[in-house]
C-alpha atoms as a PDB file:
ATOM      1  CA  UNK A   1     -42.311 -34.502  81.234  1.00  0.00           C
ATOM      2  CA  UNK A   2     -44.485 -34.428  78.154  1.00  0.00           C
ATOM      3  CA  UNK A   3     -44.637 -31.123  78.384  1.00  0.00           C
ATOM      4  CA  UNK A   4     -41.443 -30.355  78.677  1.00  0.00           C
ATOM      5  CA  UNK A   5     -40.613 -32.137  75.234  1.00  0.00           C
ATOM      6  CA  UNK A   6     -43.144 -30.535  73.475  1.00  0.00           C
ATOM      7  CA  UNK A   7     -41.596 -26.853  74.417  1.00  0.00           C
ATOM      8  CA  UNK A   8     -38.282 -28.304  73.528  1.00  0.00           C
ATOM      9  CA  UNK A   9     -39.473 -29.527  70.456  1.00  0.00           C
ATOM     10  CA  UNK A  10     -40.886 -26.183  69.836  1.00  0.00           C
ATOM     11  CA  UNK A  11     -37.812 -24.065  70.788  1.00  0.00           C
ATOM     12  CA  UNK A  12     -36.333 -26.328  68.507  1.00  0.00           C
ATOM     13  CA  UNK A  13     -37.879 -25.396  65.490  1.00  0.00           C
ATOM     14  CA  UNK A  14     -37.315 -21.952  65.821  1.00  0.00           C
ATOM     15  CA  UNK A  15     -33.586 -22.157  65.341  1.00  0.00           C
ATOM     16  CA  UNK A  16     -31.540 -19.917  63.517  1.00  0.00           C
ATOM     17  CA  UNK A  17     -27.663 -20.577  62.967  1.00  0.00           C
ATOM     18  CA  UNK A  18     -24.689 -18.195  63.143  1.00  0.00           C
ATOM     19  CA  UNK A  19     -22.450 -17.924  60.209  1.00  0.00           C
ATOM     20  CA  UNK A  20     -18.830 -17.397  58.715  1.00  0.00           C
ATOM     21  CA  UNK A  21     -17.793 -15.648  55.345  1.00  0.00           C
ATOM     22  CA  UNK A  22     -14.941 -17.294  53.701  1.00  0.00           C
ATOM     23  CA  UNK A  23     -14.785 -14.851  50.989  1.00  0.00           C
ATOM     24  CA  UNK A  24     -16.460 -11.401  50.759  1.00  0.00           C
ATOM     25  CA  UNK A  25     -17.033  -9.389  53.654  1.00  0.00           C
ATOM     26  CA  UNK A  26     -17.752  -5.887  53.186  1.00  0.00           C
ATOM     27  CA  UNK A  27     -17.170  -6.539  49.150  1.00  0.00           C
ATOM     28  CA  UNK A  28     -20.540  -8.380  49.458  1.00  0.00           C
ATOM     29  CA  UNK A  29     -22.227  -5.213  49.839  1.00  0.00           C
ATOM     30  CA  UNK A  30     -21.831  -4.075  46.218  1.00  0.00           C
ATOM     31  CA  UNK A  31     -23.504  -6.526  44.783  1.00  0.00           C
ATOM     32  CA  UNK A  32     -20.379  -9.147  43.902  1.00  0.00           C
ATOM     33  CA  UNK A  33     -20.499 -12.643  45.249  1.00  0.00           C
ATOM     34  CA  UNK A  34     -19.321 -14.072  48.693  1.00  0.00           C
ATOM     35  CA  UNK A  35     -19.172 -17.637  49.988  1.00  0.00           C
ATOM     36  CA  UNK A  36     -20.718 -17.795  53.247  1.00  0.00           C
ATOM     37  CA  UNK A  37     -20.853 -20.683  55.904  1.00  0.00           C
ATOM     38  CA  UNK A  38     -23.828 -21.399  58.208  1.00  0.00           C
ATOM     39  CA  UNK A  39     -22.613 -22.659  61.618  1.00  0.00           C
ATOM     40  CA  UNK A  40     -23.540 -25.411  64.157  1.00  0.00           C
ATOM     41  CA  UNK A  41     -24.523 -23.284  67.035  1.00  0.00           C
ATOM     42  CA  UNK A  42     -27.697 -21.423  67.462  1.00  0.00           C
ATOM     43  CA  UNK A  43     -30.238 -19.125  69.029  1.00  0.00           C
ATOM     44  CA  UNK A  44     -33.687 -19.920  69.632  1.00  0.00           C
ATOM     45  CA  UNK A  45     -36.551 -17.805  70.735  1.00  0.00           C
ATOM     46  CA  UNK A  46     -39.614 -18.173  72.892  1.00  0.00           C
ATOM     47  CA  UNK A  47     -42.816 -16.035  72.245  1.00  0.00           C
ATOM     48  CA  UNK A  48     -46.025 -15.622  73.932  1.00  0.00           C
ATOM     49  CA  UNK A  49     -48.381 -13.290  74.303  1.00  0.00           C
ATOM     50  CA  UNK A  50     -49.256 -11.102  77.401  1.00  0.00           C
ATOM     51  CA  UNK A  51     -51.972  -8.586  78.404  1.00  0.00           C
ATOM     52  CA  UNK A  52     -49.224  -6.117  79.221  1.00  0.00           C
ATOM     53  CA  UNK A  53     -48.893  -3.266  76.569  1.00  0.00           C
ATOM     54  CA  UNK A  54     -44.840  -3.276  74.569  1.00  0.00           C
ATOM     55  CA  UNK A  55     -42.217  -6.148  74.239  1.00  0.00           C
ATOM     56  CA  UNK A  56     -40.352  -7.368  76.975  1.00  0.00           C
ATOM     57  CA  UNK A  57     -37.299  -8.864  75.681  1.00  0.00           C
ATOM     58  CA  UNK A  58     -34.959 -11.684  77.984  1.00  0.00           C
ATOM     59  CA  UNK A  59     -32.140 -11.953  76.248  1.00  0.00           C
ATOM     60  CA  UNK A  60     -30.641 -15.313  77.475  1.00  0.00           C
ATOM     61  CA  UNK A  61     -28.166 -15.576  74.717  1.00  0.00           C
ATOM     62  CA  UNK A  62     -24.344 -16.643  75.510  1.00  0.00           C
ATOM     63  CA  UNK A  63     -22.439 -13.291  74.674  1.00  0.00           C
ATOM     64  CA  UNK A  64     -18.722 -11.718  74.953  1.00  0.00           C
ATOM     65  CA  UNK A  65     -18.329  -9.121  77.644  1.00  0.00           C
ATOM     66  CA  UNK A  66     -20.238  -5.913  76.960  1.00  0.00           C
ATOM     67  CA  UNK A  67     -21.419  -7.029  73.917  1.00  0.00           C
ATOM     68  CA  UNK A  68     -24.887  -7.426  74.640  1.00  0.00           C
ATOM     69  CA  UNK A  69     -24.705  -4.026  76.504  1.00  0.00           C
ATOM     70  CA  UNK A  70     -23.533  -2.132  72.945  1.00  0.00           C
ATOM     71  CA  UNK A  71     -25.785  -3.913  71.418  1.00  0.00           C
ATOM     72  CA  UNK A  72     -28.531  -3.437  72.966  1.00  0.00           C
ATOM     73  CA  UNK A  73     -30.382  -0.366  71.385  1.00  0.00           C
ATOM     74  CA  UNK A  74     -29.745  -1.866  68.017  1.00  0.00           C
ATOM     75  CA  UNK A  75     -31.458  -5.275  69.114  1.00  0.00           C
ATOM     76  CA  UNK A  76     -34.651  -3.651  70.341  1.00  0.00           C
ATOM     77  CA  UNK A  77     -35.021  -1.611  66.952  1.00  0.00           C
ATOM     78  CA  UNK A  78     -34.464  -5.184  65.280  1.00  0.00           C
ATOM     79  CA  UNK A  79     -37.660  -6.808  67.005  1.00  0.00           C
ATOM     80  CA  UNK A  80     -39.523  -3.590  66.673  1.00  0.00           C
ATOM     81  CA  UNK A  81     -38.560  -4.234  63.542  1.00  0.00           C
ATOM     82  CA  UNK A  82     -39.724  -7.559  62.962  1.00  0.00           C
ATOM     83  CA  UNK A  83     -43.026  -7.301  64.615  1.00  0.00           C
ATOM     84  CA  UNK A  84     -43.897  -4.502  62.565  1.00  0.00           C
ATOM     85  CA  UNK A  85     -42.724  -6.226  59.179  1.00  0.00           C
ATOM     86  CA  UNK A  86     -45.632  -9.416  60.515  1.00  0.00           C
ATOM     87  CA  UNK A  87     -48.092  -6.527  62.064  1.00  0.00           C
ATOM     88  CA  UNK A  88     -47.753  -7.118  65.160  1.00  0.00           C
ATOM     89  CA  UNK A  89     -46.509  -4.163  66.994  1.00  0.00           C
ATOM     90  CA  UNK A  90     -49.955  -3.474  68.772  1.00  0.00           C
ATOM     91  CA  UNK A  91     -50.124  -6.676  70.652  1.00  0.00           C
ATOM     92  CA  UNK A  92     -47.962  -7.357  74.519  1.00  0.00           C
ATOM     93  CA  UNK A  93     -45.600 -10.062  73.721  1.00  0.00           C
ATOM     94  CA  UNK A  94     -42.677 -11.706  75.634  1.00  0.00           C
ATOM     95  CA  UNK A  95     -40.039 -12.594  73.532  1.00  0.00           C
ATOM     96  CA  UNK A  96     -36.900 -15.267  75.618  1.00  0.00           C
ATOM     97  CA  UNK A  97     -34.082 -15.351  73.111  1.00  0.00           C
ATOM     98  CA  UNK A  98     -31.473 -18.648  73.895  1.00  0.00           C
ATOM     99  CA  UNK A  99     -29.768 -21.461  72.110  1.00  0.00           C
ATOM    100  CA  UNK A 100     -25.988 -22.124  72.406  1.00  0.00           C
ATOM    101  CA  UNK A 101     -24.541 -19.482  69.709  1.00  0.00           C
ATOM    102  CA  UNK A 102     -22.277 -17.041  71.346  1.00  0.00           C
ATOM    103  CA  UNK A 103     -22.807 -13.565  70.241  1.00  0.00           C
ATOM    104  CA  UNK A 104     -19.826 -12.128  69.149  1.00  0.00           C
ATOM    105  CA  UNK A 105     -18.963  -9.767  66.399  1.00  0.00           C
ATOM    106  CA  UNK A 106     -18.730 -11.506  62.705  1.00  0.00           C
ATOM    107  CA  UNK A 107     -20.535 -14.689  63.723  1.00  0.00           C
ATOM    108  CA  UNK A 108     -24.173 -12.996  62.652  1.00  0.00           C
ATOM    109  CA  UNK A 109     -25.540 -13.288  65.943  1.00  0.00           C
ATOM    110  CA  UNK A 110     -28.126 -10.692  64.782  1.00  0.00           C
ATOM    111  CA  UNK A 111     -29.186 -12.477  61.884  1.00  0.00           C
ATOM    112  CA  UNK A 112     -29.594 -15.428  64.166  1.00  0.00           C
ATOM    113  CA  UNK A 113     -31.869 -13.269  66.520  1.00  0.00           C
ATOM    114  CA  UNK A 114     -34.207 -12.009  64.057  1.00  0.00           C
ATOM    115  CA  UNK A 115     -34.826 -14.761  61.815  1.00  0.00           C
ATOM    116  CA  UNK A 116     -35.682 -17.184  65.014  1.00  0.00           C
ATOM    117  CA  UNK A 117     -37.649 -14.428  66.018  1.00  0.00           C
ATOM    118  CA  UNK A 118     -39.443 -14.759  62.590  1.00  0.00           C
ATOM    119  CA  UNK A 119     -39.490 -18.655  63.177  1.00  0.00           C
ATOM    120  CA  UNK A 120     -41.317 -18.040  66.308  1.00  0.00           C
ATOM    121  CA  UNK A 121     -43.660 -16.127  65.203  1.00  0.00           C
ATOM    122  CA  UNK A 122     -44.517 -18.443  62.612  1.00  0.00           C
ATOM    123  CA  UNK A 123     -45.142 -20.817  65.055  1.00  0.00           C
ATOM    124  CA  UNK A 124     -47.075 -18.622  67.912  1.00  0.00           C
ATOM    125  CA  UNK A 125     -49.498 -16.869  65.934  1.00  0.00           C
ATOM    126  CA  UNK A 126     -49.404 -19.144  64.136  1.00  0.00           C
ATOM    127  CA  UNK A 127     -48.700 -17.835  60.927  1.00  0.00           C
ATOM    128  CA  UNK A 128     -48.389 -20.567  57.678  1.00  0.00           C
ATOM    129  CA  UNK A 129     -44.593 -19.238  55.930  1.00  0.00           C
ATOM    130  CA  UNK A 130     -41.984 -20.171  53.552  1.00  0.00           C
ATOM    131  CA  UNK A 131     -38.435 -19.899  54.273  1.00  0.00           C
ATOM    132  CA  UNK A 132     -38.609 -16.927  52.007  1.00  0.00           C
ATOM    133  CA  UNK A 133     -40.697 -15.367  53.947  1.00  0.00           C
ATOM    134  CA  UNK A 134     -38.531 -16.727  57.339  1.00  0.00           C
ATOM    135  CA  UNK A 135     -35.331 -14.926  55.518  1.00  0.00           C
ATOM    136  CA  UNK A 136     -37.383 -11.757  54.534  1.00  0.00           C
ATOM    137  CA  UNK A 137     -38.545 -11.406  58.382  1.00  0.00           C
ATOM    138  CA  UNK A 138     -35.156 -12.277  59.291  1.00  0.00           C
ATOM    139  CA  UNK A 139     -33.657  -9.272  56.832  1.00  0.00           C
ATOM    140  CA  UNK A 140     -36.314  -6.339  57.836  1.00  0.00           C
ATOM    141  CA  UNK A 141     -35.120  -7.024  61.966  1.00  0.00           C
ATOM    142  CA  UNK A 142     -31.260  -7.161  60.312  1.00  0.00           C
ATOM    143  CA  UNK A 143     -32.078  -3.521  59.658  1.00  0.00           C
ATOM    144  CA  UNK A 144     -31.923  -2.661  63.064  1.00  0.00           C
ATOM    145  CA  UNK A 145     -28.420  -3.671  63.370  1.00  0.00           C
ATOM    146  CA  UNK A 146     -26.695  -2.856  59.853  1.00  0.00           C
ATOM    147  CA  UNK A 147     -28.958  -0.322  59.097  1.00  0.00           C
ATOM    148  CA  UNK A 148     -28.457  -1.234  55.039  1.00  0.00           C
ATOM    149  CA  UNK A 149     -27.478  -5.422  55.424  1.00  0.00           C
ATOM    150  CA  UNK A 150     -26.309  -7.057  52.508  1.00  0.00           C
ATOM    151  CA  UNK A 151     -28.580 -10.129  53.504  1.00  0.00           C
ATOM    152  CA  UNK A 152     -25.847 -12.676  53.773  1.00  0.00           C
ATOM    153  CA  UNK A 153     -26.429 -13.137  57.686  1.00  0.00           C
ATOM    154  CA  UNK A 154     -29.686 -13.572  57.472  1.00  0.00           C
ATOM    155  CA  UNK A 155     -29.961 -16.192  54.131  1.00  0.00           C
ATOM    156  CA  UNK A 156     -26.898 -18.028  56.106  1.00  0.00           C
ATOM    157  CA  UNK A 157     -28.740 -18.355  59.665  1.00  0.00           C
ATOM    158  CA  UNK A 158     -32.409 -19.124  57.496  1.00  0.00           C
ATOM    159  CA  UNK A 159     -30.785 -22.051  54.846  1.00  0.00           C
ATOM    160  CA  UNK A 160     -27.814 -22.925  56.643  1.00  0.00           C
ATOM    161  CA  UNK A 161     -25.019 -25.338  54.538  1.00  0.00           C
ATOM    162  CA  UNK A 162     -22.369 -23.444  52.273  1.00  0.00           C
ATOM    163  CA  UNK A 163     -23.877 -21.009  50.382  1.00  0.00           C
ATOM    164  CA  UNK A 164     -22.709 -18.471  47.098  1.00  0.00           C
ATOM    165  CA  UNK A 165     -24.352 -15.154  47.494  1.00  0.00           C
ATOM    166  CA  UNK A 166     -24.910 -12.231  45.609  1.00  0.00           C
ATOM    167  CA  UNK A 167     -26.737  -8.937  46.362  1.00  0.00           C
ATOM    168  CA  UNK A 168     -28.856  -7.781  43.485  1.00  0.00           C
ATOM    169  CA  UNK A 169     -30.925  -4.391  42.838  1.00  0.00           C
ATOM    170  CA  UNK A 170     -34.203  -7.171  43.361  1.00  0.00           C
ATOM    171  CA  UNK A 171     -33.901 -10.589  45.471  1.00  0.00           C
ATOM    172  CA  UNK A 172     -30.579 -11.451  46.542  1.00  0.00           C
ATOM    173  CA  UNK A 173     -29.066 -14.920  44.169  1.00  0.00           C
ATOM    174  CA  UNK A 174     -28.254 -17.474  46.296  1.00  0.00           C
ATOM    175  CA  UNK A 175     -27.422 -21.396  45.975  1.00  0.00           C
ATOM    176  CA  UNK A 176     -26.441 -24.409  48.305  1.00  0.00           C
ATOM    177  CA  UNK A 177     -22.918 -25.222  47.661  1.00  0.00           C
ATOM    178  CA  UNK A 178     -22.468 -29.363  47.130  1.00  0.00           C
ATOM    179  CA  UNK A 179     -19.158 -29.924  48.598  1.00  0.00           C
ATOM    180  CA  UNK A 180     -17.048 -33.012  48.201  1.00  0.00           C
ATOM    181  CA  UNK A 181     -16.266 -33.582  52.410  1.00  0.00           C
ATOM    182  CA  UNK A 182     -16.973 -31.344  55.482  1.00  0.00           C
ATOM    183  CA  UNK A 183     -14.838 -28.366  55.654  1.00  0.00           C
ATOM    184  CA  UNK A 184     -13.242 -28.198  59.468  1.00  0.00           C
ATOM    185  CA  UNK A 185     -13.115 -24.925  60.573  1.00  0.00           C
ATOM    186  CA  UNK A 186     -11.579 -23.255  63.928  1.00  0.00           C
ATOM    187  CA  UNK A 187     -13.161 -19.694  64.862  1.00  0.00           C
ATOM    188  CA  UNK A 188     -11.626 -17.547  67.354  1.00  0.00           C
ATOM    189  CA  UNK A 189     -12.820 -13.735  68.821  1.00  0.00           C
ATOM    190  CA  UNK A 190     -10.856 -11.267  69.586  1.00  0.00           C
ATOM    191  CA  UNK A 191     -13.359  -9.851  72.741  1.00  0.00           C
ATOM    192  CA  UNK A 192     -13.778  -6.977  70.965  1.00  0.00           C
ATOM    193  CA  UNK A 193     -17.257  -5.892  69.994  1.00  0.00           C
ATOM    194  CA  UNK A 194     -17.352  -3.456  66.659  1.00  0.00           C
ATOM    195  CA  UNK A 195     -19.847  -1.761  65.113  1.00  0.00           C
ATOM    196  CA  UNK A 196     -21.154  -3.190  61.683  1.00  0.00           C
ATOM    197  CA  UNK A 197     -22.937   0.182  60.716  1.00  0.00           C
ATOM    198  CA  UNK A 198     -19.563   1.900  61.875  1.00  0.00           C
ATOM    199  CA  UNK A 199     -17.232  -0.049  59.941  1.00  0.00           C
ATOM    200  CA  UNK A 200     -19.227  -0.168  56.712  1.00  0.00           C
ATOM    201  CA  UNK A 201     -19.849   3.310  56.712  1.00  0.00           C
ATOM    202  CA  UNK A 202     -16.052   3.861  56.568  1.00  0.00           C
ATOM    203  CA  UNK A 203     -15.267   1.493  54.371  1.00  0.00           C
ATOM    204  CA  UNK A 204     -18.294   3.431  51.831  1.00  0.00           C
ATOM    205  CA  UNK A 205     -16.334   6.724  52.517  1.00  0.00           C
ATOM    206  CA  UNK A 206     -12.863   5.584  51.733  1.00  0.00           C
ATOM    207  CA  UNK A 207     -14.818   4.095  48.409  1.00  0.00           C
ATOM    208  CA  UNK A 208     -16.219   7.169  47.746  1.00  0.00           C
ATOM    209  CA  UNK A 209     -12.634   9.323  48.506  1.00  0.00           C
ATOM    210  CA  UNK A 210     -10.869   7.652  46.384  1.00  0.00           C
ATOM    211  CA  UNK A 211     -12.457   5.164  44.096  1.00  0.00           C
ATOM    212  CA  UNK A 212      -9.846   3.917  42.046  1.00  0.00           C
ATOM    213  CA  UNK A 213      -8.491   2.403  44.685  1.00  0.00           C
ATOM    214  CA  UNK A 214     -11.651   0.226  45.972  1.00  0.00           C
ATOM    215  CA  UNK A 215     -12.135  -0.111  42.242  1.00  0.00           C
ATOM    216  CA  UNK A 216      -8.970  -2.374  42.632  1.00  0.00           C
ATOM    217  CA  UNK A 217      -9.349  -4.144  45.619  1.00  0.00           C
ATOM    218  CA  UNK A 218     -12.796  -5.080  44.066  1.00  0.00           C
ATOM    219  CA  UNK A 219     -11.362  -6.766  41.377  1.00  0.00           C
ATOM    220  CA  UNK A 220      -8.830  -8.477  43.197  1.00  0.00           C
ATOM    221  CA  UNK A 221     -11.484  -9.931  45.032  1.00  0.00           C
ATOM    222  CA  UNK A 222     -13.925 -10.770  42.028  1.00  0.00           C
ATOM    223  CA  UNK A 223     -10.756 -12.945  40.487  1.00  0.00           C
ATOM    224  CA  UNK A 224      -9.867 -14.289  44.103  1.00  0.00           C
ATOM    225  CA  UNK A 225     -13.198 -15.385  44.532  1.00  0.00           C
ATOM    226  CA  UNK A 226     -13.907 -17.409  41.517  1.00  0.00           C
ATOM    227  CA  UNK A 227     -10.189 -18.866  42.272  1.00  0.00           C
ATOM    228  CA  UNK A 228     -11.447 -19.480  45.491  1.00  0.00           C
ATOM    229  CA  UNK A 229     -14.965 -21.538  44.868  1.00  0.00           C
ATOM    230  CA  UNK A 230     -12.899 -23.549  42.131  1.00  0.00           C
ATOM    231  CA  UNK A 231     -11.148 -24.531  44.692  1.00  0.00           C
ATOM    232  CA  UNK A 232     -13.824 -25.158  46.947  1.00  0.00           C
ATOM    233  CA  UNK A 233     -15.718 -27.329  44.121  1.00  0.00           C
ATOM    234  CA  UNK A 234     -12.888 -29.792  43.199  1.00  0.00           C
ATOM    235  CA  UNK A 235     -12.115 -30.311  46.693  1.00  0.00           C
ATOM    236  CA  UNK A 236      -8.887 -28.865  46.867  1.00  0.00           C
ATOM    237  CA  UNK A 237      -8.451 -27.737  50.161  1.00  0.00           C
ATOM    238  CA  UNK A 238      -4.803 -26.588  49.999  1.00  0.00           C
ATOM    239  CA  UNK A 239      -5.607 -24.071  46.965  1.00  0.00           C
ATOM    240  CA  UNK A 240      -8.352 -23.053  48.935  1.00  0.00           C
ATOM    241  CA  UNK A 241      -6.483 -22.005  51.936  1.00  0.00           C
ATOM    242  CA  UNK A 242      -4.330 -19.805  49.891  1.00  0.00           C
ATOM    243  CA  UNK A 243      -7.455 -17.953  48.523  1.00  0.00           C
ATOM    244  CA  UNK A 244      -8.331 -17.577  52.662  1.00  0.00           C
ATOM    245  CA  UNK A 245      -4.789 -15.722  53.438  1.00  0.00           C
ATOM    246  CA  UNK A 246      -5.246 -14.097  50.102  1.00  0.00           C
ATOM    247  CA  UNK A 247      -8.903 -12.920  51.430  1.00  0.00           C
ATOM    248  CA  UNK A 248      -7.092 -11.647  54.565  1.00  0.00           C
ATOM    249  CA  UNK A 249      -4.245  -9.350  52.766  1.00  0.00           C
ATOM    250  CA  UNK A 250      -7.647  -7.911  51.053  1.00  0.00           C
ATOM    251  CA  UNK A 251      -9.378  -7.173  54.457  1.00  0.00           C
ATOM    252  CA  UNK A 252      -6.094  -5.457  55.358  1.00  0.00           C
ATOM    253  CA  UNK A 253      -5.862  -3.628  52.742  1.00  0.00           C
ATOM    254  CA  UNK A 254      -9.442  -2.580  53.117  1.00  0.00           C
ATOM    255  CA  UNK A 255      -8.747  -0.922  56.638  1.00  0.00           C
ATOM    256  CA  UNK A 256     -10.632  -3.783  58.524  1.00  0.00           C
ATOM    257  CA  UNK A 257      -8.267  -6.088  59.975  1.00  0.00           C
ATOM    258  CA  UNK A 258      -6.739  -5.220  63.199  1.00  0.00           C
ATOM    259  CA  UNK A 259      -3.297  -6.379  65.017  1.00  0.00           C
ATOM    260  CA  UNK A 260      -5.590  -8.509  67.408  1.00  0.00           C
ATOM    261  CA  UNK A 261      -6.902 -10.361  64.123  1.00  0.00           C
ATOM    262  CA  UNK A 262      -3.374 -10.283  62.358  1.00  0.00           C
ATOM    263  CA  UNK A 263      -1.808 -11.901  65.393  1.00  0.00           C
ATOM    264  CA  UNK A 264      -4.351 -14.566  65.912  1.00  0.00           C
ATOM    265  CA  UNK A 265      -4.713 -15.516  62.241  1.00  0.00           C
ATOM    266  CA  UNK A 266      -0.603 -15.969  62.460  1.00  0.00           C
ATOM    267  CA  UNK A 267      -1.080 -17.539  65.590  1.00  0.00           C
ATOM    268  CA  UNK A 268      -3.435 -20.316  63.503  1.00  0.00           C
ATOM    269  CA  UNK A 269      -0.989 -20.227  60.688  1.00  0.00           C
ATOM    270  CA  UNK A 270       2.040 -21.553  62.744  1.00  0.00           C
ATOM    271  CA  UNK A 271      -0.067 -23.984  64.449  1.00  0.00           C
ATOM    272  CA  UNK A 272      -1.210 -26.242  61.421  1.00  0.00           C
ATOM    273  CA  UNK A 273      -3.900 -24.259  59.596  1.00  0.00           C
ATOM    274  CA  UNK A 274      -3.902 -23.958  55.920  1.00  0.00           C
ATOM    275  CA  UNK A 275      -5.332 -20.896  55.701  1.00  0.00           C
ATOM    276  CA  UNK A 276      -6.451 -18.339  57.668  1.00  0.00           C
ATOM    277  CA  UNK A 277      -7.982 -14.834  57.931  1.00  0.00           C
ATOM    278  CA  UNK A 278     -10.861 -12.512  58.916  1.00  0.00           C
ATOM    279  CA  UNK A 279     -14.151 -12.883  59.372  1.00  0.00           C
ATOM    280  CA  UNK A 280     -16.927 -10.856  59.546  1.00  0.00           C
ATOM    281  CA  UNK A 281     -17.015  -6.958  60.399  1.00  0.00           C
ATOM    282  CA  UNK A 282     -13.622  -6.626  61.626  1.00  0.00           C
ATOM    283  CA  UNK A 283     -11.701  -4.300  63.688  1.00  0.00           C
ATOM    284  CA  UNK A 284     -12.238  -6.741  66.247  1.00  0.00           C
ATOM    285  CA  UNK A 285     -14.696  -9.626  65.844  1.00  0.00           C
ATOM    286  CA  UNK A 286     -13.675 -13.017  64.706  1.00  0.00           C
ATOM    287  CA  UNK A 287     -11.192 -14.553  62.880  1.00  0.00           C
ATOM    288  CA  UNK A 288     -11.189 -18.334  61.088  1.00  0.00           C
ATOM    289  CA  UNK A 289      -8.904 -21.219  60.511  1.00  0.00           C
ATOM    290  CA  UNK A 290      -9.107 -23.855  57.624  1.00  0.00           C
ATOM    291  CA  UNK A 291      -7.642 -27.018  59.040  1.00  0.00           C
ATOM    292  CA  UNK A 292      -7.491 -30.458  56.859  1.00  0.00           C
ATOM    293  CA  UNK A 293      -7.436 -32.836  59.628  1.00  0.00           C
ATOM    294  CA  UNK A 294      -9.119 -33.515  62.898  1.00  0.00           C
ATOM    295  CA  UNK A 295      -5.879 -33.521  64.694  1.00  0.00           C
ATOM    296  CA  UNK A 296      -4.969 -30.235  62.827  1.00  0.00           C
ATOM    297  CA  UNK A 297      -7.999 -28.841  63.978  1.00  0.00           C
ATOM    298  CA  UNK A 298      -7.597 -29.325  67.998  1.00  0.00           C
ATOM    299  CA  UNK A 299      -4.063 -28.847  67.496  1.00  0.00           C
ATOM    300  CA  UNK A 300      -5.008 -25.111  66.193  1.00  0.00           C
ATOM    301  CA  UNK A 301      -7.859 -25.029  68.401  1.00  0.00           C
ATOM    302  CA  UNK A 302      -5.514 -25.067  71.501  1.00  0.00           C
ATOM    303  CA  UNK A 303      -2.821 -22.772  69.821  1.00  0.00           C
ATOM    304  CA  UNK A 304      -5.687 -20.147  69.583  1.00  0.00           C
ATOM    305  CA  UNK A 305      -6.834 -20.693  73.282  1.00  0.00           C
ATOM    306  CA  UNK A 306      -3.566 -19.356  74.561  1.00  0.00           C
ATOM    307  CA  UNK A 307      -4.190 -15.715  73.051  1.00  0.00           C
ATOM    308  CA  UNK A 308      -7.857 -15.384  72.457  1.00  0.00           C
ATOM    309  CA  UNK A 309     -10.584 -15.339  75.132  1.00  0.00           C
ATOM    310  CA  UNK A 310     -12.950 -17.706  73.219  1.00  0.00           C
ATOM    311  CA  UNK A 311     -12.393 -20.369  70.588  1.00  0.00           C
ATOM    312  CA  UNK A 312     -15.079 -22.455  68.668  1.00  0.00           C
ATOM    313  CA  UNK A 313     -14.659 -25.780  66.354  1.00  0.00           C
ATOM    314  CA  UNK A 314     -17.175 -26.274  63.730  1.00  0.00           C
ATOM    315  CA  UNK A 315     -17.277 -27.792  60.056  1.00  0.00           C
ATOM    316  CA  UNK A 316     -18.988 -27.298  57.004  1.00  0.00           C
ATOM    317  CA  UNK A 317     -20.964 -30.061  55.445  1.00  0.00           C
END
């Protein structure tokens, strides 16, 4: 039984937490702020080391359909990625990746792989590190995935709480948002699995086609977000939810919503929520509800249920 705790207690410390953006996705990449919370749910890993040569990777994760499948390649470059970046890619190693986060696109399931990977290793070589040096393990595997990440996902599943961010040309700026009560949130997914890489790519070439035009949806966002985080800091949750359904009209805009998202962030409106919109990648992926109330929050929770395949609860403290 003992040892059973004590490999509990040790998957436990290698947890890494998913995340939501409230504001910034995709406009996070060029270097503006973003407001970014960590989730409840998790993924954990298990490492040991084996006399067999190469990594042999369970991937016990909770995951929509197929996503783990298109996925896959990219994951395996991640941890390649991450033993490499803590010089380890000689050695035979078993890596079990679980915990109750379910991977889906815009929750940062990746980020949550690779920085409990990180964690893990910390703890299995064992290795003596910082949570800067967690997050910077965690960003080098993110490269797997997003080929160029901002470093949100990662900063989000290594700190957790609310978090501003902002991508610089050195170390990304980050700080703990102090907010005045926890923020209920309802997250739905559409089941469809998009490509991060994919998505930003396009959303760099219709920047670089016609720039005037991302020029302005940049600075909508700049003003939205400070309007937003005002909001956010006096506790003034029904201003805030505007600046979410403003957020959405933005992702629109950019090309990255979808009708699945449109429909279920309506779906959330007409249920209760106060605001709601987009999350993540897009084109599929997740979408999130602010709700003001308990009640509200189940009450929007089982509006959601009717139309998309999975639907979380979770609040921001």
């Amino acid at each position: 039984m003992s040892g059973s705790r004590e490999n509990g207690d040790k998957l436990a410390k290698t947890r890494a937490y998913g995340k939501l953006i409230l504001f910034g996705e995709h406009f996070v990449v060029y270097k503006v702020p973003a407001l970014v919370g960590a989730v409840a749910a998790y993924t954990d890993c298990a490492m040991e080391f084996t006399d067999k040569p190469g990594v042999e990777i369970i991937d016990d994760r909770p995951a929509v359909p197929n996503y783990k499948i298109k996925k896959a390649e990219e994951g395996k470059q991640a941890v390649d990625l991450v033993l490499k970046h803590f010089k380890l890619e000689e050695k035979g190693i078993k890596l079990t990746f679980g915990g109750e986060l379910c991977c889906v696109s815009g929750i940062g399931a990746s980020a949550a792989q690779t920085v409990s990977l990180s964690r893990a290793i910390a703890q299995t070589v064992p290795l003596e590190l910082t949570e800067e040096e967690i997050n910077a393990g965690g960003y080098e595997g993110e490269k797997g995935y997003h080929g160029t990440p901002s470093g949100i996902d990662n900063t989000a599943s290594t700190y957790g709480g609310l978090l501003r961010f902002q991508r610089t040309d050195e170390d990304p700026i980050f700080v703990k948002k102090q907010i005045k009560e926890p923020i209920r949130i309802v997250y739905a997914s559409t089941g469809i699995t998009s490509s991060t890489t994919t998505v930003v790519g396009d959303v760099r070439a219709k920047k670089e086609k016609d720039p005037e035009w991302f020029d302005g949806l940049l600075k909508r966002y700049v003003d939205l977000l400070h309007q937003g985080e005002k909001a956010l800091d006096e506790g003034n949750l029904t201003e805030l939810g505007e600046k979410i359904n403003e957020n959405h009209i933005l992702c629109q805009e950019l090309t990255v919503s979808c009708k699945e998202l449109d429909h279920l962030v309506e779906v959330a409106r007409e249920a209760g929520a106060i605001g709601a919109k987009m999350s993540g990648t897009g084109r599929g992926g997740l979408m999130l509800a602010l709700t003001p109330t308990e009640e509200i929050q189940s009450t929007v929770a089982e509006a959601l249920e009717k139309f998309a395949p999975q639907v979380w609860k979770t609040s921001f403290q």
